[in-house]
PDB file of N, CA and C in Angstrom:
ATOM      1  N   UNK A   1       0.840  -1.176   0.000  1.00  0.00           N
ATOM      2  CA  UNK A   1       0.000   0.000   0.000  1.00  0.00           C
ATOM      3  C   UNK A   1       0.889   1.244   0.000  1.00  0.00           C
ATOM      4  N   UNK A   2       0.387   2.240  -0.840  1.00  0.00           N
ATOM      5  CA  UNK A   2       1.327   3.536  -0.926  1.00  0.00           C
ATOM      6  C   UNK A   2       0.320   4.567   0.554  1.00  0.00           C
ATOM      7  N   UNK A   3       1.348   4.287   1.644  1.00  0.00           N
ATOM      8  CA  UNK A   3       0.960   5.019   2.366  1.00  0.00           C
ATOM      9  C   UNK A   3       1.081   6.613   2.214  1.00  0.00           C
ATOM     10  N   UNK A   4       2.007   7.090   1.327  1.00  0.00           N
ATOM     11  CA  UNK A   4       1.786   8.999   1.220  1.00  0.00           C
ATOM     12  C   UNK A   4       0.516   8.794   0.762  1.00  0.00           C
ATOM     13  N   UNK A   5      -0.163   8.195  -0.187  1.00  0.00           N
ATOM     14  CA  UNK A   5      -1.313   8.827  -0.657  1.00  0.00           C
ATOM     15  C   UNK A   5      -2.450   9.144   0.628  1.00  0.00           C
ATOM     16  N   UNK A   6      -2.464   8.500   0.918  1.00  0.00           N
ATOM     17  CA  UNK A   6      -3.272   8.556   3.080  1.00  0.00           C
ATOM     18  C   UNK A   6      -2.015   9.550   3.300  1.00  0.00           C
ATOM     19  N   UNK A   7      -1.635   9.687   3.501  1.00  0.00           N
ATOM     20  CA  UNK A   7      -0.507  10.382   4.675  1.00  0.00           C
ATOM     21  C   UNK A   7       0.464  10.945   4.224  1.00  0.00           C
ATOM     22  N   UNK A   8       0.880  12.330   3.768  1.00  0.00           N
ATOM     23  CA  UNK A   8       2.169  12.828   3.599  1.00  0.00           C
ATOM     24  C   UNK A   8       2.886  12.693   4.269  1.00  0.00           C
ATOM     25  N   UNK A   9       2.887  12.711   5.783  1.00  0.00           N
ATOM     26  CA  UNK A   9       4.085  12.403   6.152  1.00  0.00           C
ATOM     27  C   UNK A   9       4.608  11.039   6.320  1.00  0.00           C
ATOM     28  N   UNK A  10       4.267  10.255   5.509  1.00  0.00           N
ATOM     29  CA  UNK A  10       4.881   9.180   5.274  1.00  0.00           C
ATOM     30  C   UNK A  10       5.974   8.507   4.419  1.00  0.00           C
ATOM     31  N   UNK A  11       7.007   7.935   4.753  1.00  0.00           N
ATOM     32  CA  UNK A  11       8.338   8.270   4.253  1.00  0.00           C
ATOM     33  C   UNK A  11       9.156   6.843   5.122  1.00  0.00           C
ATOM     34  N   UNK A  12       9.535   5.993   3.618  1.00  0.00           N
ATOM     35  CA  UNK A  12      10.684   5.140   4.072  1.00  0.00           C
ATOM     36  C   UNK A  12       9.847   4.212   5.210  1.00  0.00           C
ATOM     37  N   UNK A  13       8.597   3.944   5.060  1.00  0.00           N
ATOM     38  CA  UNK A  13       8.208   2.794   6.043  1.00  0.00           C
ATOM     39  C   UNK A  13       7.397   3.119   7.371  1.00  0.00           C
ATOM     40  N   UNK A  14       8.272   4.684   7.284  1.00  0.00           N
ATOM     41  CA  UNK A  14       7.166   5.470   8.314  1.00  0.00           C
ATOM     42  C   UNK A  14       6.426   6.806   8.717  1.00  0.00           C
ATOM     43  N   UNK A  15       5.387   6.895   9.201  1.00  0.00           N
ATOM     44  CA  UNK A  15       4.689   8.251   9.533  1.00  0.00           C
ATOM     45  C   UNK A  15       4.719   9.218  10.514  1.00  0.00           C
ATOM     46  N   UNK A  16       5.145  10.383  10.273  1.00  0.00           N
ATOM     47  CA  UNK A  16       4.993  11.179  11.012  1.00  0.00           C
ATOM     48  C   UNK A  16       3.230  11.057  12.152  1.00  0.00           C
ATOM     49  N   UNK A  17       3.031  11.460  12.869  1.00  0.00           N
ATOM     50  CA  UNK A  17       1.849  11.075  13.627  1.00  0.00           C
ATOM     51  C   UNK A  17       2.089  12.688  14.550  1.00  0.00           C
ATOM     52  N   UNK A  18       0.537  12.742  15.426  1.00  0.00           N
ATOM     53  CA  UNK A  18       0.941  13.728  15.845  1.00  0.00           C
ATOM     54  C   UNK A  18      -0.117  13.452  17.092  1.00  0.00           C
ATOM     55  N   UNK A  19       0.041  13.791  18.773  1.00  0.00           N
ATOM     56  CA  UNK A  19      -0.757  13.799  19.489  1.00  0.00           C
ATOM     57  C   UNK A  19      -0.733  14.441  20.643  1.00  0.00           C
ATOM     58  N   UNK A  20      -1.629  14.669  21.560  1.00  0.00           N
ATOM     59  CA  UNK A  20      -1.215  15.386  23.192  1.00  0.00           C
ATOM     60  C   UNK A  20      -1.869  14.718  23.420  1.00  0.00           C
ATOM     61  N   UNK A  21      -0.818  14.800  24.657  1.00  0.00           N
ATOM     62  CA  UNK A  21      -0.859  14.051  25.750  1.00  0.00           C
ATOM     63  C   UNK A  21      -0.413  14.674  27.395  1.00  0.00           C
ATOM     64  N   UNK A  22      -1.078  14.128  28.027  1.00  0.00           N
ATOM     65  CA  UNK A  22      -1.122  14.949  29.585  1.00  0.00           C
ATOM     66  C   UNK A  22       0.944  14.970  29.968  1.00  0.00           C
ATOM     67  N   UNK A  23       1.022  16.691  30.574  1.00  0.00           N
ATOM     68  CA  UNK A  23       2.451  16.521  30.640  1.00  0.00           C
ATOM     69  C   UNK A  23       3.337  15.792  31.813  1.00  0.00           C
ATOM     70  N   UNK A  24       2.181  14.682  32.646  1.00  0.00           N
ATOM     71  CA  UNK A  24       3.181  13.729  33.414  1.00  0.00           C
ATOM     72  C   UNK A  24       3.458  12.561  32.541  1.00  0.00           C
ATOM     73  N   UNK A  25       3.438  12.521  31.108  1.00  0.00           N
ATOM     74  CA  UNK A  25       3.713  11.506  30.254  1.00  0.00           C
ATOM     75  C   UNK A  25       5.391  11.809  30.567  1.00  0.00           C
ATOM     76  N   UNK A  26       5.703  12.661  29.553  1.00  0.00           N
ATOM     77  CA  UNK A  26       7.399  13.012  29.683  1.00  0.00           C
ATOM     78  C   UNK A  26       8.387  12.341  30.771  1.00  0.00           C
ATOM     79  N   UNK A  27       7.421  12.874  32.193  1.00  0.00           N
ATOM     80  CA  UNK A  27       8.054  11.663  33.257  1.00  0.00           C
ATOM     81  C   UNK A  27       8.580  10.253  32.494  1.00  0.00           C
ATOM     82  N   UNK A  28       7.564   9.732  32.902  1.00  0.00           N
ATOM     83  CA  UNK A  28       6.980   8.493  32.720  1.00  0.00           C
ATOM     84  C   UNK A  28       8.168   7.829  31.070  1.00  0.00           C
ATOM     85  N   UNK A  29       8.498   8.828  29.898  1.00  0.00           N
ATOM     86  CA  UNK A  29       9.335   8.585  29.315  1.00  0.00           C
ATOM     87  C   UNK A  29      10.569   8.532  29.964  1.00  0.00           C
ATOM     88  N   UNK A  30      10.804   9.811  30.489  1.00  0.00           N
ATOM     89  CA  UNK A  30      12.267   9.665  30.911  1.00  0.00           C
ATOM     90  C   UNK A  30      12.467   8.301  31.929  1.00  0.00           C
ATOM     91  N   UNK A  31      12.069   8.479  32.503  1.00  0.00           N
ATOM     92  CA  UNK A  31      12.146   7.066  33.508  1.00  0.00           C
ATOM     93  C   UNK A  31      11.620   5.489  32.710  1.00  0.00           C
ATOM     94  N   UNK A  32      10.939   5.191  32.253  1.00  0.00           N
ATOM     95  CA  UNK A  32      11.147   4.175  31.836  1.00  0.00           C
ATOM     96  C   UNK A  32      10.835   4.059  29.785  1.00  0.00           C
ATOM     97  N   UNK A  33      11.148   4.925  29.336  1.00  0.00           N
ATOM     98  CA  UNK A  33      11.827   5.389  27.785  1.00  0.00           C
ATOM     99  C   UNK A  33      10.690   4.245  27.180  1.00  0.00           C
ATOM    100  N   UNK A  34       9.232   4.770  27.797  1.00  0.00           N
ATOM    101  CA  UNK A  34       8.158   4.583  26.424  1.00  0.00           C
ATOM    102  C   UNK A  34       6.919   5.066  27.648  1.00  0.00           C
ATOM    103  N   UNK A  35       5.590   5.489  26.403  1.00  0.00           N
ATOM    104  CA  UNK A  35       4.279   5.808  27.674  1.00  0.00           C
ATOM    105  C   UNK A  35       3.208   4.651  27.250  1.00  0.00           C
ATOM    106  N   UNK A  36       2.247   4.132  27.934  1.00  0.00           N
ATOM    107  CA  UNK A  36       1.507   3.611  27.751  1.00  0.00           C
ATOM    108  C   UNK A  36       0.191   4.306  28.007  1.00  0.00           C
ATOM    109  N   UNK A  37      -0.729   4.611  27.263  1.00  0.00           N
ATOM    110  CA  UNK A  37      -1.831   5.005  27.641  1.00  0.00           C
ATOM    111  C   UNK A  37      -2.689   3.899  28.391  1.00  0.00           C
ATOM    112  N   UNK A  38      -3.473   4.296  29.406  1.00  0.00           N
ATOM    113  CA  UNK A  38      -4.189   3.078  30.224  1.00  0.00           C
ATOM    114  C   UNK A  38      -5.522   3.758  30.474  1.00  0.00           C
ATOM    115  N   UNK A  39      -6.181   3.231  31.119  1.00  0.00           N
ATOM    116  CA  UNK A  39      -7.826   3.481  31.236  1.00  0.00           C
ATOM    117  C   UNK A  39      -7.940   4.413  32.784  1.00  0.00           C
ATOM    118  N   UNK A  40      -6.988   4.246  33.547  1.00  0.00           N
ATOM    119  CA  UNK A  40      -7.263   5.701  34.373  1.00  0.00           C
ATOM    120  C   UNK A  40      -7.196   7.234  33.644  1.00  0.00           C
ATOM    121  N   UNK A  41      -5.954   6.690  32.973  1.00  0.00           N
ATOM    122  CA  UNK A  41      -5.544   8.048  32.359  1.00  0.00           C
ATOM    123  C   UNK A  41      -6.785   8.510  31.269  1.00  0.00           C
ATOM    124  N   UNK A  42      -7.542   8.041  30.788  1.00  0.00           N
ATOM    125  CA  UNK A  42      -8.771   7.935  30.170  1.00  0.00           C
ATOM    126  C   UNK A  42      -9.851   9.061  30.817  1.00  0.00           C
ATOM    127  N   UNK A  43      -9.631   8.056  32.294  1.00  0.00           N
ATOM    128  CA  UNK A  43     -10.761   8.170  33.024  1.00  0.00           C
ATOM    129  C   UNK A  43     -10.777   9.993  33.783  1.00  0.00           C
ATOM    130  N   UNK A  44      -9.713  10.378  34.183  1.00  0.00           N
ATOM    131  CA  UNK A  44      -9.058  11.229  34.135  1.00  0.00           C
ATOM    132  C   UNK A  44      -9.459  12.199  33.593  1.00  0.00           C
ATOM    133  N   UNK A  45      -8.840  12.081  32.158  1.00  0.00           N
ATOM    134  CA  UNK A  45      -8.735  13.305  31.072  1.00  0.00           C
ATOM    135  C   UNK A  45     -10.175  13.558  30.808  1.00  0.00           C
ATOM    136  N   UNK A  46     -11.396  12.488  30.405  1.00  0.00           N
ATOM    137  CA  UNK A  46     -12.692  12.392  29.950  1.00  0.00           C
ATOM    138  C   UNK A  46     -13.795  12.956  31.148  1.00  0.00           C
ATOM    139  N   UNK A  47     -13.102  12.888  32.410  1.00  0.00           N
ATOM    140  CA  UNK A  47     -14.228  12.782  33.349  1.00  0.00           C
ATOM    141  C   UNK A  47     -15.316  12.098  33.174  1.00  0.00           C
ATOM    142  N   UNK A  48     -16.609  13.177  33.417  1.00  0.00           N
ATOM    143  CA  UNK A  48     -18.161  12.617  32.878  1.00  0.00           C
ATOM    144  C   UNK A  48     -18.196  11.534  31.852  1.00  0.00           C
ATOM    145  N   UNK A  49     -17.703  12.222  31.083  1.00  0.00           N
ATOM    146  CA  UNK A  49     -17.636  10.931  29.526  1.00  0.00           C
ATOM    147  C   UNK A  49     -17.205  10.527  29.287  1.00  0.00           C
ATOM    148  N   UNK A  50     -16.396  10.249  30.195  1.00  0.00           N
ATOM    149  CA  UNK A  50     -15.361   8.768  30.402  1.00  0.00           C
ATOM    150  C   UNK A  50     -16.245   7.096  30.238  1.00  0.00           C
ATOM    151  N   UNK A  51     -17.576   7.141  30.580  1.00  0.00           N
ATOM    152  CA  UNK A  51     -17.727   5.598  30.593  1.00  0.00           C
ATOM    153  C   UNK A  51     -18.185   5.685  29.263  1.00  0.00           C
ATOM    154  N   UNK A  52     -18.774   6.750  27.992  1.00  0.00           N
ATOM    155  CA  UNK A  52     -19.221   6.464  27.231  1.00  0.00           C
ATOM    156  C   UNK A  52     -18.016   6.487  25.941  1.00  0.00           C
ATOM    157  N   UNK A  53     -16.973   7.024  25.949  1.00  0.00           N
ATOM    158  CA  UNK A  53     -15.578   7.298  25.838  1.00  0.00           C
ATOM    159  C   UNK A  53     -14.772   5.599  25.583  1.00  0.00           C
ATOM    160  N   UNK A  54     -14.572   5.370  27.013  1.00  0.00           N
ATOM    161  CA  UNK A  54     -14.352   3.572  27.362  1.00  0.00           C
ATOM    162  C   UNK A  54     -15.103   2.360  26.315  1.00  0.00           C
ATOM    163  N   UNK A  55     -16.528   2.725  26.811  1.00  0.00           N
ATOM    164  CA  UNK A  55     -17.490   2.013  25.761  1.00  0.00           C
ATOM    165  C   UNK A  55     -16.813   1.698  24.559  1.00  0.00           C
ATOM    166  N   UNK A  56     -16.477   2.956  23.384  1.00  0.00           N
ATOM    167  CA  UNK A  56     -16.363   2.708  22.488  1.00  0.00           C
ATOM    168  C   UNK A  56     -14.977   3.168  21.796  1.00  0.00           C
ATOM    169  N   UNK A  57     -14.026   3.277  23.100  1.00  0.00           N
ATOM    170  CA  UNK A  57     -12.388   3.097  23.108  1.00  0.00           C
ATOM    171  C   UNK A  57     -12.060   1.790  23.117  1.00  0.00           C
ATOM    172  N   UNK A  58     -13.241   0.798  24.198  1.00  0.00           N
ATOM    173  CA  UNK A  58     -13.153  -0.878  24.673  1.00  0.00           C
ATOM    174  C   UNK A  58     -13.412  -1.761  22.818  1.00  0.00           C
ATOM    175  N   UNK A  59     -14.408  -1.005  22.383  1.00  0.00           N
ATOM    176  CA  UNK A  59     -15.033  -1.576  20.785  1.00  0.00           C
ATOM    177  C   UNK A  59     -13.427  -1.731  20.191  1.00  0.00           C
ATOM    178  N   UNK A  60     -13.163  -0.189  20.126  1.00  0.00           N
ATOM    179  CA  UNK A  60     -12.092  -0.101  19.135  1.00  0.00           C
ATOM    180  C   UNK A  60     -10.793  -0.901  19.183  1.00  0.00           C
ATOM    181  N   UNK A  61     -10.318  -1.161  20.814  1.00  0.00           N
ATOM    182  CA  UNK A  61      -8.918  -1.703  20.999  1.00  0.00           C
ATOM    183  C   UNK A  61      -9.833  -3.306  20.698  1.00  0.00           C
ATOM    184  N   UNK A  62     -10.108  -3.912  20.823  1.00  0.00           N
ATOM    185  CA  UNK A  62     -11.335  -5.392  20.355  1.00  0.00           C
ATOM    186  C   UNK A  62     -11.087  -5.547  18.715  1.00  0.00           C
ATOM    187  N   UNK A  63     -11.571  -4.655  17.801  1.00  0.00           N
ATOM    188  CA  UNK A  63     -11.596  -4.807  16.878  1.00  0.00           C
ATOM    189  C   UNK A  63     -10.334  -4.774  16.456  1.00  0.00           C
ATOM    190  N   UNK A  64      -9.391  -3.676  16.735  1.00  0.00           N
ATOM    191  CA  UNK A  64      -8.321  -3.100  16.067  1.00  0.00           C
ATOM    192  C   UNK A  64      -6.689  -4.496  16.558  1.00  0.00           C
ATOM    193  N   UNK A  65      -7.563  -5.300  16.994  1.00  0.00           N
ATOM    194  CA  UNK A  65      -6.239  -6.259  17.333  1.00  0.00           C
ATOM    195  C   UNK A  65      -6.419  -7.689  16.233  1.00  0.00           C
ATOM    196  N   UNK A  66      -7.501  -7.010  14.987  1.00  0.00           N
ATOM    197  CA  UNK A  66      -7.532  -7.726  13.873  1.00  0.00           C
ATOM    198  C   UNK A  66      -6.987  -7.445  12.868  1.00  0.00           C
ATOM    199  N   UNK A  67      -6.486  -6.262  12.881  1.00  0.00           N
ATOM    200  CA  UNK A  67      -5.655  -5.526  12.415  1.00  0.00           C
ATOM    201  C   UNK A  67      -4.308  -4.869  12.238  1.00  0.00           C
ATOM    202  N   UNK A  68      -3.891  -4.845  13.362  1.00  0.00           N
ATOM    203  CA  UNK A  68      -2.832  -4.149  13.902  1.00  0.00           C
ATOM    204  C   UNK A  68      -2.627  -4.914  15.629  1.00  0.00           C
ATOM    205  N   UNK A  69      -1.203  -5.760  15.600  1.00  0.00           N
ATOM    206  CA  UNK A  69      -0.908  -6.209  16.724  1.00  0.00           C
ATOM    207  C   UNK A  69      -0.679  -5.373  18.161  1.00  0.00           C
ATOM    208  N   UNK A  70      -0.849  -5.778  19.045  1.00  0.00           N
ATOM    209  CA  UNK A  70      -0.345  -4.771  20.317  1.00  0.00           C
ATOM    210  C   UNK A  70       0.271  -5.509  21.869  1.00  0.00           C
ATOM    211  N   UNK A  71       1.025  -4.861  21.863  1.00  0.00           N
ATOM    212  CA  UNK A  71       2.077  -5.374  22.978  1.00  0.00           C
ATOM    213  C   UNK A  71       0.648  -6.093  24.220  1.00  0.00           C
ATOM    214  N   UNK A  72       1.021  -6.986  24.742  1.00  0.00           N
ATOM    215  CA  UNK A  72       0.351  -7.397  25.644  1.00  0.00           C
ATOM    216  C   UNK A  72       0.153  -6.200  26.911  1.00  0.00           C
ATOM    217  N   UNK A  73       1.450  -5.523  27.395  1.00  0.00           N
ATOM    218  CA  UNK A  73       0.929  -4.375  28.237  1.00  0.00           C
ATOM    219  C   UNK A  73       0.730  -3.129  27.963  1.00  0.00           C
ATOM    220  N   UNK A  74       0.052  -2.993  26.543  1.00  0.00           N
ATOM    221  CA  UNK A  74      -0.569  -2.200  26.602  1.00  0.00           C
ATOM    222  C   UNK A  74      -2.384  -2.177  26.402  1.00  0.00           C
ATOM    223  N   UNK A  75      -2.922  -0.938  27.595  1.00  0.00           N
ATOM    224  CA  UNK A  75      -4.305  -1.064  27.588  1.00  0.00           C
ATOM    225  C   UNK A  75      -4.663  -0.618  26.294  1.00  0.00           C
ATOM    226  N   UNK A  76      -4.659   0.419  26.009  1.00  0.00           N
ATOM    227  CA  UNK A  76      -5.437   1.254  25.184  1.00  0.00           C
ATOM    228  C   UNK A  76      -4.129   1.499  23.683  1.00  0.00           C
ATOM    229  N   UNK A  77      -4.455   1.791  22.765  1.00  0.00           N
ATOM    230  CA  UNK A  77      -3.661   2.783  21.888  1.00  0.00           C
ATOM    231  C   UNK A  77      -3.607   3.887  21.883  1.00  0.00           C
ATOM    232  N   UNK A  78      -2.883   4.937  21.351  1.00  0.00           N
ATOM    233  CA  UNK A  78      -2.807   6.435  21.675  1.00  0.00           C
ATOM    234  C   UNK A  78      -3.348   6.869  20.005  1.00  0.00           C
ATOM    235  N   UNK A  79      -4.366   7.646  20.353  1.00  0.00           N
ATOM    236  CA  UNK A  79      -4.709   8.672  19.332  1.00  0.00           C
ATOM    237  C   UNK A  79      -4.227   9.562  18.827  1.00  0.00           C
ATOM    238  N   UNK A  80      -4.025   9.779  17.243  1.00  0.00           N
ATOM    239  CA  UNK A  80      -3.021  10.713  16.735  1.00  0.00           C
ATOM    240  C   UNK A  80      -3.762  11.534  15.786  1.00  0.00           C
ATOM    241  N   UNK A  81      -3.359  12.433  15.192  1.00  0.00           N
ATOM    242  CA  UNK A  81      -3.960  13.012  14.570  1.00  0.00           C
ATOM    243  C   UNK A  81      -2.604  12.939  12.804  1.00  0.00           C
ATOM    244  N   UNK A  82      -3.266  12.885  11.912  1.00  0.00           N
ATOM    245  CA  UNK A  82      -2.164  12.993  10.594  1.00  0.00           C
ATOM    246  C   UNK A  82      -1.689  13.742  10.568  1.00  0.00           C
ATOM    247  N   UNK A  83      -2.054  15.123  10.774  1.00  0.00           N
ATOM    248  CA  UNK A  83      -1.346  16.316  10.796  1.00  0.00           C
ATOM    249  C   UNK A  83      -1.440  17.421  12.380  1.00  0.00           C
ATOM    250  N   UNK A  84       0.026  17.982  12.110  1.00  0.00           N
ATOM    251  CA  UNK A  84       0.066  19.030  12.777  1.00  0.00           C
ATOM    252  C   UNK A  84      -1.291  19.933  13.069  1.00  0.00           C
ATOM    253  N   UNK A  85      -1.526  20.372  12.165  1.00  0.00           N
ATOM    254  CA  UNK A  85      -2.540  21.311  11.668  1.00  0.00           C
ATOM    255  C   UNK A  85      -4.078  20.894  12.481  1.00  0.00           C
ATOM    256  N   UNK A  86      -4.040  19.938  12.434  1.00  0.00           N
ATOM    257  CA  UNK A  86      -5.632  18.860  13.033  1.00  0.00           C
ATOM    258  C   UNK A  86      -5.370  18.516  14.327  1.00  0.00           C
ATOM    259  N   UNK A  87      -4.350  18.082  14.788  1.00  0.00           N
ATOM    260  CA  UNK A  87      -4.377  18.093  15.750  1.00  0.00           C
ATOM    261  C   UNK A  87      -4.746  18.781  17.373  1.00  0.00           C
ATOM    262  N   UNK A  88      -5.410  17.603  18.410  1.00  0.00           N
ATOM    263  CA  UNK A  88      -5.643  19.148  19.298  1.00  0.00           C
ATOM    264  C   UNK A  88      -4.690  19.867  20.193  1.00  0.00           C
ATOM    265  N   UNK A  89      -4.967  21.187  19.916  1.00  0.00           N
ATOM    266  CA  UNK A  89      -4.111  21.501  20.984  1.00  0.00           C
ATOM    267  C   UNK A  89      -3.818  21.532  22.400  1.00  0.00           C
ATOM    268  N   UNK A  90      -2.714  21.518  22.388  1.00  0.00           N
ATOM    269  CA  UNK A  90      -2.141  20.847  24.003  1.00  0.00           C
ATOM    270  C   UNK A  90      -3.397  22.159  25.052  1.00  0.00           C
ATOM    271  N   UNK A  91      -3.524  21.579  25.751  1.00  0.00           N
ATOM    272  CA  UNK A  91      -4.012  22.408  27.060  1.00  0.00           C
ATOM    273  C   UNK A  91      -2.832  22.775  28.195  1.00  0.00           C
ATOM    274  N   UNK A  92      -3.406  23.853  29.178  1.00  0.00           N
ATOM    275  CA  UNK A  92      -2.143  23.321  30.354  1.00  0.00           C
ATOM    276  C   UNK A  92      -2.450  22.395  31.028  1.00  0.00           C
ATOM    277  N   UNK A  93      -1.201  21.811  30.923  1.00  0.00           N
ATOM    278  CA  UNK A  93      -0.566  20.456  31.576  1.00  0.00           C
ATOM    279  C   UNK A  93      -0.336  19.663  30.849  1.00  0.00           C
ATOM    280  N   UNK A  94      -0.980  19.561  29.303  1.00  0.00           N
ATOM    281  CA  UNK A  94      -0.345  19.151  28.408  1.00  0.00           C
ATOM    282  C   UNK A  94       0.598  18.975  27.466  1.00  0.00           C
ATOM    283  N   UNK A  95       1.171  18.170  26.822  1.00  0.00           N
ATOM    284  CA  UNK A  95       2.214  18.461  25.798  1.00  0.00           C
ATOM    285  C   UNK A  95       1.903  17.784  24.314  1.00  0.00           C
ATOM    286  N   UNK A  96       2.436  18.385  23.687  1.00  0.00           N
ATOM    287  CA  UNK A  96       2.355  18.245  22.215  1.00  0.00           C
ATOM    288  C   UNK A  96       3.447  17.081  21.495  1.00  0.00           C
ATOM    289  N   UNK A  97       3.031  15.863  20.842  1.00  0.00           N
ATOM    290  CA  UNK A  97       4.611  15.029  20.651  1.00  0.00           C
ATOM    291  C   UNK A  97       4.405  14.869  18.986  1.00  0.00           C
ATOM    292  N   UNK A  98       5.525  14.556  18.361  1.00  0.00           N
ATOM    293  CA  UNK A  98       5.535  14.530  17.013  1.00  0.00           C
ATOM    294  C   UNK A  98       6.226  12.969  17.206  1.00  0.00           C
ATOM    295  N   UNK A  99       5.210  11.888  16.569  1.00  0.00           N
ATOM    296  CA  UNK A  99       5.895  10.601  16.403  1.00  0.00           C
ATOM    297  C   UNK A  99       6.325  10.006  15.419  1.00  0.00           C
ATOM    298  N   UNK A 100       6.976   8.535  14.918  1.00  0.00           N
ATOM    299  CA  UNK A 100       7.454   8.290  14.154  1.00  0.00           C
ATOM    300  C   UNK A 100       7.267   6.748  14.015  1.00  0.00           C
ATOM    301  N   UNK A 101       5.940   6.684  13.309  1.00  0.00           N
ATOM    302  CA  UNK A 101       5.334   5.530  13.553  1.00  0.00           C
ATOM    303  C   UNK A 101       5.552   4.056  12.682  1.00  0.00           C
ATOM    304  N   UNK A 102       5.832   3.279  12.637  1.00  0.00           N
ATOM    305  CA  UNK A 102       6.264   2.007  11.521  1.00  0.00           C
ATOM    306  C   UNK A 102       4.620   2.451  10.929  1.00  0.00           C
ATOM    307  N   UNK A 103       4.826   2.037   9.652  1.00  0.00           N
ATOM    308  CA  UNK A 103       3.294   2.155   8.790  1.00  0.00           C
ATOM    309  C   UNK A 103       2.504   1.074   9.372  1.00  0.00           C
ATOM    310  N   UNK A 104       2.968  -0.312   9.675  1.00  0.00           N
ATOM    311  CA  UNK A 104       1.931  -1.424  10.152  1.00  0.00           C
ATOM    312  C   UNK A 104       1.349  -1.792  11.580  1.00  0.00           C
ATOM    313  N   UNK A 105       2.013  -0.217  11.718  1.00  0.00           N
ATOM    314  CA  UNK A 105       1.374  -0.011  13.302  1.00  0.00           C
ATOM    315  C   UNK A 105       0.710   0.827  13.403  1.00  0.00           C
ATOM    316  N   UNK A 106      -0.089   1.098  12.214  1.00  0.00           N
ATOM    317  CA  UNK A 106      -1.411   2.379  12.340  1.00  0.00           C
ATOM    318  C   UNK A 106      -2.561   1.854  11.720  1.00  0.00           C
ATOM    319  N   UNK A 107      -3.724   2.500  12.185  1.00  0.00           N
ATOM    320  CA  UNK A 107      -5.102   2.348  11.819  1.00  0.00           C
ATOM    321  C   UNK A 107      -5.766   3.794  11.229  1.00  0.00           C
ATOM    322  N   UNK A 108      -5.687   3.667  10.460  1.00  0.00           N
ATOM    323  CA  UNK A 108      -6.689   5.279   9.733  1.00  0.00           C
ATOM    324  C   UNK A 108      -7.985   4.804   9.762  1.00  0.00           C
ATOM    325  N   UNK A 109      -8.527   5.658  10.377  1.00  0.00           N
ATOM    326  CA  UNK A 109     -10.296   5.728  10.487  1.00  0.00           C
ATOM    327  C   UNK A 109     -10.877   7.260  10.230  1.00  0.00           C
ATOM    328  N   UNK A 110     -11.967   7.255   9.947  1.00  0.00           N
ATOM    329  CA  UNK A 110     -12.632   8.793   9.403  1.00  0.00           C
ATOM    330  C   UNK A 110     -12.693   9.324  10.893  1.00  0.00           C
ATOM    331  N   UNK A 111     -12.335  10.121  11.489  1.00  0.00           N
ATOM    332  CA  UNK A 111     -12.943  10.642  12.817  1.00  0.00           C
ATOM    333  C   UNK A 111     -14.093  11.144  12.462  1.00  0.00           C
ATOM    334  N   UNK A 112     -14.805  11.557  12.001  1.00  0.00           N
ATOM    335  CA  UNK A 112     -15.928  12.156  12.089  1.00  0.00           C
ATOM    336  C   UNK A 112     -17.499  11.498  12.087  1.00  0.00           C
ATOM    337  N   UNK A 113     -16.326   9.927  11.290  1.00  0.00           N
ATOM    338  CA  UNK A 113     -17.536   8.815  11.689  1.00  0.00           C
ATOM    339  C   UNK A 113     -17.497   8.100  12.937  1.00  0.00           C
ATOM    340  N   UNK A 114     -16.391   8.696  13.754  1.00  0.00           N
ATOM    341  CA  UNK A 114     -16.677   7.654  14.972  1.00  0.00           C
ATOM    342  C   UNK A 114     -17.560   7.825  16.205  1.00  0.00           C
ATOM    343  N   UNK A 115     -18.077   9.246  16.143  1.00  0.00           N
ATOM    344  CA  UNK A 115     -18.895   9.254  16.857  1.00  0.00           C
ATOM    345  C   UNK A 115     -20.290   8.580  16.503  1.00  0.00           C
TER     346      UNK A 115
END
């Protein structure tokens, strides 16, 4: 599959990606040099709409392991956005990361259909 046509920043096998994430992640890198998103941190960021959030975060990590493999400890996957530009912006306490993703470790879906 020619991933630039989905994705300009895709290049040599892999994609640029783009996401925020709460800024006690960085910790959590430096000390053990990767983050895992998990379902507190979910629970957390979503508050109120956290169980309806879960619901159909729980669908997606279910389905998406027909697709795309995932480390046994990890709960959840991290949401990215393709571009800079789309992406949301960091809040305070948040931070902004630019990733560098193998192509067969992504899932493109329409966001606008997932609600």
């Amino acid at each position: 599959m020619d991933y630039s046509r989905i994705n300009p920043y895709s290049r040599n096998g892999k994609t640029l990606l783009f996401t925020s994430q709460d800024e006690r992640s960085l910790k959590v890198l430096e000390e053990k040099g990767r983050f895992i998103n998990k379902k507190i941190y979910i629970k957390e960021h979503m508050d109120d709409i956290s169980p309806l959030i879960l619901m159909c975060y729980d669908w997606f990590v279910d389905a998406a392991k027909e697709r795309v493999s995932k480390p046994d400890d990890v709960e959840y996957q991290i949401w990215c956005s393709v571009s800079a530009r789309n992406c949301m912006r960091p809040y305070e306490g948040e931070v902004a990361y630019v990733l560098e993703v193998p192509n067969e470790e992504i899932i493109y879906f329409d966001g606008l259909k997932w609600d």
